[in-house]
PDB file of N, CA and C in Angstrom:
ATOM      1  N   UNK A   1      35.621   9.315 -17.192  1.00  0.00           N
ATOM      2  CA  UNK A   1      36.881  10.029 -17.150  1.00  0.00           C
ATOM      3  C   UNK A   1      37.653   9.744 -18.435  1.00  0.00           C
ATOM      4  N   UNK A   2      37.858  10.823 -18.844  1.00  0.00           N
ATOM      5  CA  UNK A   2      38.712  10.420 -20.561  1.00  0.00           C
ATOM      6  C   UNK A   2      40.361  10.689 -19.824  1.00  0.00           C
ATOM      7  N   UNK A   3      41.034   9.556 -21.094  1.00  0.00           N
ATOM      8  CA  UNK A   3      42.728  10.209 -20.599  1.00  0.00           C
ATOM      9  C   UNK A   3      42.950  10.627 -21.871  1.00  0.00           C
ATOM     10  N   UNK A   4      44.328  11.804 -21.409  1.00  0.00           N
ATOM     11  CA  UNK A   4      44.659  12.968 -22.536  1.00  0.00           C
ATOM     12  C   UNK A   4      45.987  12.350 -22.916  1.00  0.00           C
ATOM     13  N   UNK A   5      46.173  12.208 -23.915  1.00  0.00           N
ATOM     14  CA  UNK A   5      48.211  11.349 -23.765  1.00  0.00           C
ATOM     15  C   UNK A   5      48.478  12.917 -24.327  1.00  0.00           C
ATOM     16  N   UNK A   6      49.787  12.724 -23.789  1.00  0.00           N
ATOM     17  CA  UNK A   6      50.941  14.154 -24.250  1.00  0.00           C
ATOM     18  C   UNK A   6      50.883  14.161 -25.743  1.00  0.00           C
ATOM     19  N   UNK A   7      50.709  15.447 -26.226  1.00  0.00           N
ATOM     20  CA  UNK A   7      50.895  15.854 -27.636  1.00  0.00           C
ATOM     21  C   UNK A   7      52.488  15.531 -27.897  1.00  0.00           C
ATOM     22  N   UNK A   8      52.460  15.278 -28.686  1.00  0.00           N
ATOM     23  CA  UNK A   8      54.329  15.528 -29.413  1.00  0.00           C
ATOM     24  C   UNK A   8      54.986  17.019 -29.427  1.00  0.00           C
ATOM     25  N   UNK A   9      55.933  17.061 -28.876  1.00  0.00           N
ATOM     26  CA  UNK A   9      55.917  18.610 -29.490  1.00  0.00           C
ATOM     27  C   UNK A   9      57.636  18.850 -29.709  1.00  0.00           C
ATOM     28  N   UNK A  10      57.752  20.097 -30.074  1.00  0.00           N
ATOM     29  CA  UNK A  10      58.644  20.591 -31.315  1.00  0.00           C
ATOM     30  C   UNK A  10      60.255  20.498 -30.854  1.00  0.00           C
ATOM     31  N   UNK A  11      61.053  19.750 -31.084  1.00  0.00           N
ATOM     32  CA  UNK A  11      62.414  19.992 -30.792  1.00  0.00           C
ATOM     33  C   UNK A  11      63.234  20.874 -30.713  1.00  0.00           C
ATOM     34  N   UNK A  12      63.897  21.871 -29.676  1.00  0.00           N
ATOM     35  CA  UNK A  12      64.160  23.221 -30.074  1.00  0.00           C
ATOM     36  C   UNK A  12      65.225  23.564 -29.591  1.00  0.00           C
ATOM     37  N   UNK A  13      66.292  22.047 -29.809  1.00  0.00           N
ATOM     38  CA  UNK A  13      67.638  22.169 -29.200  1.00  0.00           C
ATOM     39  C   UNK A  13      68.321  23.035 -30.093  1.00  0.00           C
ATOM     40  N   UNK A  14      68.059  23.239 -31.090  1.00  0.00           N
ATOM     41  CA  UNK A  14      69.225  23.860 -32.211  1.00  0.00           C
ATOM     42  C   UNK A  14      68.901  24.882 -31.857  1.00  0.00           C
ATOM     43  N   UNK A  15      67.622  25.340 -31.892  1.00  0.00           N
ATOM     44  CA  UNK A  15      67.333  27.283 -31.555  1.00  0.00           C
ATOM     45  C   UNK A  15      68.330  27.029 -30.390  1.00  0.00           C
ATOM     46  N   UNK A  16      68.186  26.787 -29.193  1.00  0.00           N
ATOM     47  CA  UNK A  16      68.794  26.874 -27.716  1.00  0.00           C
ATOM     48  C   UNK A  16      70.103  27.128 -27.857  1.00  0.00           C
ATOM     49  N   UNK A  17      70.350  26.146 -28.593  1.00  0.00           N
ATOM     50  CA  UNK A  17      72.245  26.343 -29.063  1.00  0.00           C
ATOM     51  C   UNK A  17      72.602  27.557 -29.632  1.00  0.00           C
ATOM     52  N   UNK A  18      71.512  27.909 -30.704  1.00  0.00           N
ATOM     53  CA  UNK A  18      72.392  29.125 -31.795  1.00  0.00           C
ATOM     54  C   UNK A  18      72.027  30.334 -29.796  1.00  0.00           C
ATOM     55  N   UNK A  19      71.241  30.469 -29.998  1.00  0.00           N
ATOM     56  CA  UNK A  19      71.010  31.618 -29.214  1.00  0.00           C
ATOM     57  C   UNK A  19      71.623  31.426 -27.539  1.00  0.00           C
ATOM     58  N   UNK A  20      72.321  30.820 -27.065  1.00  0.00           N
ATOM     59  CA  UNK A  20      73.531  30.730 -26.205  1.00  0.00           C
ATOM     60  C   UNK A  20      74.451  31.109 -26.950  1.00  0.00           C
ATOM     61  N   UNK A  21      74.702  30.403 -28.038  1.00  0.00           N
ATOM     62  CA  UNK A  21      76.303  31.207 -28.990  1.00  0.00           C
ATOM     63  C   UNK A  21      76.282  32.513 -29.012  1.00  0.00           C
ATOM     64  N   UNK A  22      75.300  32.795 -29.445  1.00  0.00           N
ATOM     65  CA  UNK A  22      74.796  34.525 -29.781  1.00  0.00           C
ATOM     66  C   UNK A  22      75.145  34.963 -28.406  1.00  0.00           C
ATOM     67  N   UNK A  23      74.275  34.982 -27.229  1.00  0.00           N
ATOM     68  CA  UNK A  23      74.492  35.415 -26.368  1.00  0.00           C
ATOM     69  C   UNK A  23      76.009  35.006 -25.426  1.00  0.00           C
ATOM     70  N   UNK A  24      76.446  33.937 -25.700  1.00  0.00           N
ATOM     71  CA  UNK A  24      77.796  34.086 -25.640  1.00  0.00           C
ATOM     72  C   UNK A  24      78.993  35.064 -26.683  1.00  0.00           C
ATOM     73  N   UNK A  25      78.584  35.483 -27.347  1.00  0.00           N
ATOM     74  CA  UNK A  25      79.710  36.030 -28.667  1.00  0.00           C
ATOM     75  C   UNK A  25      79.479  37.313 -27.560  1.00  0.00           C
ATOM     76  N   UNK A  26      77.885  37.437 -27.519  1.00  0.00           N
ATOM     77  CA  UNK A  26      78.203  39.403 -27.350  1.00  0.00           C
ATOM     78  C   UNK A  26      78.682  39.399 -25.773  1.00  0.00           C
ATOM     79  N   UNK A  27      78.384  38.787 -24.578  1.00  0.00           N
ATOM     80  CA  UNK A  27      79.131  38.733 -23.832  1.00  0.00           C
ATOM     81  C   UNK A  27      80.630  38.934 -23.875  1.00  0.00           C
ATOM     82  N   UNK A  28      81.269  38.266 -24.794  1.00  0.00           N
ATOM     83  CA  UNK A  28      82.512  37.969 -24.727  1.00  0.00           C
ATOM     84  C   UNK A  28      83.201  39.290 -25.437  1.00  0.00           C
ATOM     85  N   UNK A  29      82.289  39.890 -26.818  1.00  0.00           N
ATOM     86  CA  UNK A  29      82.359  41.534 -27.030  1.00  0.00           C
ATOM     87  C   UNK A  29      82.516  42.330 -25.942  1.00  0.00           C
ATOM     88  N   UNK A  30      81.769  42.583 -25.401  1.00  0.00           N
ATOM     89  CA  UNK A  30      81.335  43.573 -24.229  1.00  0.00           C
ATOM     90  C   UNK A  30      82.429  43.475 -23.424  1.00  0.00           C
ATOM     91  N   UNK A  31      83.046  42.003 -22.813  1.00  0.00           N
ATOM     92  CA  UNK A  31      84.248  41.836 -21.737  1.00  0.00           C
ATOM     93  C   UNK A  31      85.355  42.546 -22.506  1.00  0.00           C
ATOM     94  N   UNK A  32      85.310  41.956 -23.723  1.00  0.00           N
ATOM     95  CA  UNK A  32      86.389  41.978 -24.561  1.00  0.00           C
ATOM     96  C   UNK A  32      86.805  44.066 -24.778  1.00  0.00           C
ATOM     97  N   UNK A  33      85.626  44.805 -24.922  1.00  0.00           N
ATOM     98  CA  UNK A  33      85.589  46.081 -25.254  1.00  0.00           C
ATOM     99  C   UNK A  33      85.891  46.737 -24.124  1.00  0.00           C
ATOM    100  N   UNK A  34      85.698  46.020 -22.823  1.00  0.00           N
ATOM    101  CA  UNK A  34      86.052  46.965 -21.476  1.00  0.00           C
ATOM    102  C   UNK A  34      87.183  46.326 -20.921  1.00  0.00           C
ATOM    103  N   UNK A  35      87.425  45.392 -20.806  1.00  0.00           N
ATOM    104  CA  UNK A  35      89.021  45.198 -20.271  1.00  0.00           C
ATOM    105  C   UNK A  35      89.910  44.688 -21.159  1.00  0.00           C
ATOM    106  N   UNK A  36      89.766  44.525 -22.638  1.00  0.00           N
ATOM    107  CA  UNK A  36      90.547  43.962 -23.141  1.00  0.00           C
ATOM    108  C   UNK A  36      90.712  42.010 -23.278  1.00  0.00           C
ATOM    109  N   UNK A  37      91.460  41.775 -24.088  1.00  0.00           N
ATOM    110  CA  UNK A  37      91.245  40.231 -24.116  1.00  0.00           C
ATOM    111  C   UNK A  37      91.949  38.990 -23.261  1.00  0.00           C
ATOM    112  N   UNK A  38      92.260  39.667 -22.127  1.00  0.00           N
ATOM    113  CA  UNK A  38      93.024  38.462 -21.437  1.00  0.00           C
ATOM    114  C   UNK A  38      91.921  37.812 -20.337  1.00  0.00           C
ATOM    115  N   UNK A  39      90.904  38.654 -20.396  1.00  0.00           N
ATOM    116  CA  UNK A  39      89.595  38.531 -19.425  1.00  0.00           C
ATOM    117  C   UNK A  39      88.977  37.394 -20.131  1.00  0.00           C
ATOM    118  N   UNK A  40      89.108  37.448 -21.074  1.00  0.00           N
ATOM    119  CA  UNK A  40      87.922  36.817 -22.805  1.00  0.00           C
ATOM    120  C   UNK A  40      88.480  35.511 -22.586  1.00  0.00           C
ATOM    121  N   UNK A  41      89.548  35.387 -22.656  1.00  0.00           N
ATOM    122  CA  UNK A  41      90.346  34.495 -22.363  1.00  0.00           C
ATOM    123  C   UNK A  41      90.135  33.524 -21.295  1.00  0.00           C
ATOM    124  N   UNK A  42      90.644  34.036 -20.633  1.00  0.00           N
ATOM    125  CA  UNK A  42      90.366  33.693 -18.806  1.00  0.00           C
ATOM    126  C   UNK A  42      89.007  32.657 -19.125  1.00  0.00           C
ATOM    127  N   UNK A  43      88.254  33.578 -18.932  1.00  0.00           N
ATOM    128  CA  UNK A  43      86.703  33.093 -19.019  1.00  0.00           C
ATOM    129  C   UNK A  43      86.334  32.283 -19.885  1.00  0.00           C
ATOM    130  N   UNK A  44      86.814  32.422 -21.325  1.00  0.00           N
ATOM    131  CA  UNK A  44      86.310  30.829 -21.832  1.00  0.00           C
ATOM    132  C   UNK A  44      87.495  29.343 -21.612  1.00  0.00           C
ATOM    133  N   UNK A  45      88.374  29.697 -21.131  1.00  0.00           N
ATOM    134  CA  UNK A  45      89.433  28.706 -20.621  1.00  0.00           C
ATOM    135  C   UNK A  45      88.757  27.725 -19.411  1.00  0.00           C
ATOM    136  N   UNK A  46      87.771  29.280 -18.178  1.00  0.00           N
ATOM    137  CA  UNK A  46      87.200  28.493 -17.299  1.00  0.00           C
ATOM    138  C   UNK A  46      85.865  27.971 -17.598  1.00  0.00           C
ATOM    139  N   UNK A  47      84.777  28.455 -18.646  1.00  0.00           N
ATOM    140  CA  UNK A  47      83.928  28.026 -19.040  1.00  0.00           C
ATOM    141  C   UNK A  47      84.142  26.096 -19.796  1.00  0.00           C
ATOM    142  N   UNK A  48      85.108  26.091 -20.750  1.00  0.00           N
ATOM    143  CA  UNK A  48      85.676  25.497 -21.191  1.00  0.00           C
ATOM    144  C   UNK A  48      85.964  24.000 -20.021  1.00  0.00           C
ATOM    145  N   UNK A  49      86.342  24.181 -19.019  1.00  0.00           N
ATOM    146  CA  UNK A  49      86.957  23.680 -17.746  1.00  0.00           C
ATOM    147  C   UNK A  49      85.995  23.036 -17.609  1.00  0.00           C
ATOM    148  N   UNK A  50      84.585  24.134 -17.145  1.00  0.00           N
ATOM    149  CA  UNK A  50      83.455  23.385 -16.352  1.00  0.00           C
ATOM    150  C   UNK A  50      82.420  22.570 -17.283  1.00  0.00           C
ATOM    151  N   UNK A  51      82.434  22.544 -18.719  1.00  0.00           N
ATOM    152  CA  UNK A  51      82.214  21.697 -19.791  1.00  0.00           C
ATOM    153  C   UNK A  51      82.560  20.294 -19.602  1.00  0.00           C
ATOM    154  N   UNK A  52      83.690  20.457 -19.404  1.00  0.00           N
ATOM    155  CA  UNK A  52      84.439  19.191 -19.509  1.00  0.00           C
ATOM    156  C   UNK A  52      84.169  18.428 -17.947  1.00  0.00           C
ATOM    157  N   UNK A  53      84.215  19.166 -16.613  1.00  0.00           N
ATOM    158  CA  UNK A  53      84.085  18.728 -15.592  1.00  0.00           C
ATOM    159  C   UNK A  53      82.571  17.856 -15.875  1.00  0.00           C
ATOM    160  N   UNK A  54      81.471  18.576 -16.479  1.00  0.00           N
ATOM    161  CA  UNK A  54      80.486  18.452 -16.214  1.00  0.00           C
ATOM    162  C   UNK A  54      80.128  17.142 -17.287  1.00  0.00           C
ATOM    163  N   UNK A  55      80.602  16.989 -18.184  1.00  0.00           N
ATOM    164  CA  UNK A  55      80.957  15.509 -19.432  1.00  0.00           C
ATOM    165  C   UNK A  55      81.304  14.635 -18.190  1.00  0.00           C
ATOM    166  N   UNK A  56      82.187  14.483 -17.634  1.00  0.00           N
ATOM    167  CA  UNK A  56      82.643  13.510 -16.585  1.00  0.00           C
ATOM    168  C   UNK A  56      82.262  13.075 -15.619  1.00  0.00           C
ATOM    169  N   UNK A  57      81.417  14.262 -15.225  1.00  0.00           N
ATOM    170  CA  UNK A  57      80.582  13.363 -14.416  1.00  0.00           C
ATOM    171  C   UNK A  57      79.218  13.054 -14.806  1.00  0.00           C
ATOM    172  N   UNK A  58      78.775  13.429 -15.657  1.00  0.00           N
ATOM    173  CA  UNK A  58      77.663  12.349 -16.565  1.00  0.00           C
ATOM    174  C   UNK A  58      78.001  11.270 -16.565  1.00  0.00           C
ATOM    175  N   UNK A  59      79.621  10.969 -17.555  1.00  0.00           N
ATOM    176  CA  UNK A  59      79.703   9.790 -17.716  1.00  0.00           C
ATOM    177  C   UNK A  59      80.228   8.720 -16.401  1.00  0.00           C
ATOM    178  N   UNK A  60      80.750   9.272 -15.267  1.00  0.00           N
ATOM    179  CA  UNK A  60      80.505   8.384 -14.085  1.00  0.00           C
ATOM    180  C   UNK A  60      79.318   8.297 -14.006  1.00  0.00           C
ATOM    181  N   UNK A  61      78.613   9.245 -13.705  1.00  0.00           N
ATOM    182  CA  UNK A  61      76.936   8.461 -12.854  1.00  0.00           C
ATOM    183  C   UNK A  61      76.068   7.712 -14.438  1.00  0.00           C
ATOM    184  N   UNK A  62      76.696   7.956 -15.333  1.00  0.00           N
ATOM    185  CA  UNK A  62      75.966   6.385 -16.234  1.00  0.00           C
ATOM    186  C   UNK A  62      76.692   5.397 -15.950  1.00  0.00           C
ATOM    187  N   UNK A  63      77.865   4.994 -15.597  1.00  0.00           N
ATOM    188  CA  UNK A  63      78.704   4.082 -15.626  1.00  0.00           C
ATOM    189  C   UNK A  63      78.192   3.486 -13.978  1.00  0.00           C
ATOM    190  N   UNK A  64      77.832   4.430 -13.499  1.00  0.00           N
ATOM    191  CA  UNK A  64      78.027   3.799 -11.719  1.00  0.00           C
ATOM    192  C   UNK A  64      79.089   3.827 -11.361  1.00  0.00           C
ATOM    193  N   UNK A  65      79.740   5.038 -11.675  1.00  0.00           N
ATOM    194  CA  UNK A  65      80.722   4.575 -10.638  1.00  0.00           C
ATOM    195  C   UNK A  65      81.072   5.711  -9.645  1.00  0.00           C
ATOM    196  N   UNK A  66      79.938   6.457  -9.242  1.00  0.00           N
ATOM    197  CA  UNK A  66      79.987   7.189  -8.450  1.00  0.00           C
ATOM    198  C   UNK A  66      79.459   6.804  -6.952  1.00  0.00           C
ATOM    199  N   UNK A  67      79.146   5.530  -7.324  1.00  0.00           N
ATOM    200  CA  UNK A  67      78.303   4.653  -6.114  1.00  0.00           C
ATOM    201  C   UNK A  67      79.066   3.438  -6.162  1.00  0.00           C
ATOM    202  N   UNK A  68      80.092   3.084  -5.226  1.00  0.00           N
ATOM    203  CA  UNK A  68      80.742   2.359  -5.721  1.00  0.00           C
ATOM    204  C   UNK A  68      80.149   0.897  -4.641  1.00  0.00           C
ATOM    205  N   UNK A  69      80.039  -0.360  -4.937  1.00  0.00           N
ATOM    206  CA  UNK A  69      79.355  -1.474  -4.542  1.00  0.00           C
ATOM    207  C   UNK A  69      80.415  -1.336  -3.207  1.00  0.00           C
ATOM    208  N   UNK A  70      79.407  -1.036  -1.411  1.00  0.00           N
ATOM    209  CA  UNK A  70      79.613  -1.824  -0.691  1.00  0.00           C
ATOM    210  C   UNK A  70      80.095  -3.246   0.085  1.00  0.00           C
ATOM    211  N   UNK A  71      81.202  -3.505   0.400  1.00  0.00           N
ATOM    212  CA  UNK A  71      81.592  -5.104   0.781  1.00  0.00           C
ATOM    213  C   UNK A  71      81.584  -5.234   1.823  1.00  0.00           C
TER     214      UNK A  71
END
């Protein structure tokens, strides 16, 4: 029986990023061209929101302190 170890392979966070931006810009066109910009708004205020919600609780569950020690 031979073992296979995992190849290395290609890092492709930066593509991922540009092309969410991209596909975030024209989203935000498109909202922006049919109702105007208070929608555009709205939406990256709440996008924005759940960014930040979602930072915080990373950094509780590295910290532990979402499990807090039993007494």
């Amino acid at each position: 029986m031979t073992t296979k170890h995992a190849q290395r392979v290609e890092d492709f966070t930066n593509a991922n990023l540009i092309l969410i931006f991209v596909n975030l810009i024209w989203v935000f066109v498109a909202i922006w061209s049919a109702w105007g910009l208070g929608p555009v708004v709205i939406l990256a205020v709440g996008l924005n929101h759940l960014i930040t919600r979602l930072e915080f609780a990373k950094r509780r569950r590295a910290i532990g302190a979402d499990n807090p020690p039993k007494v």
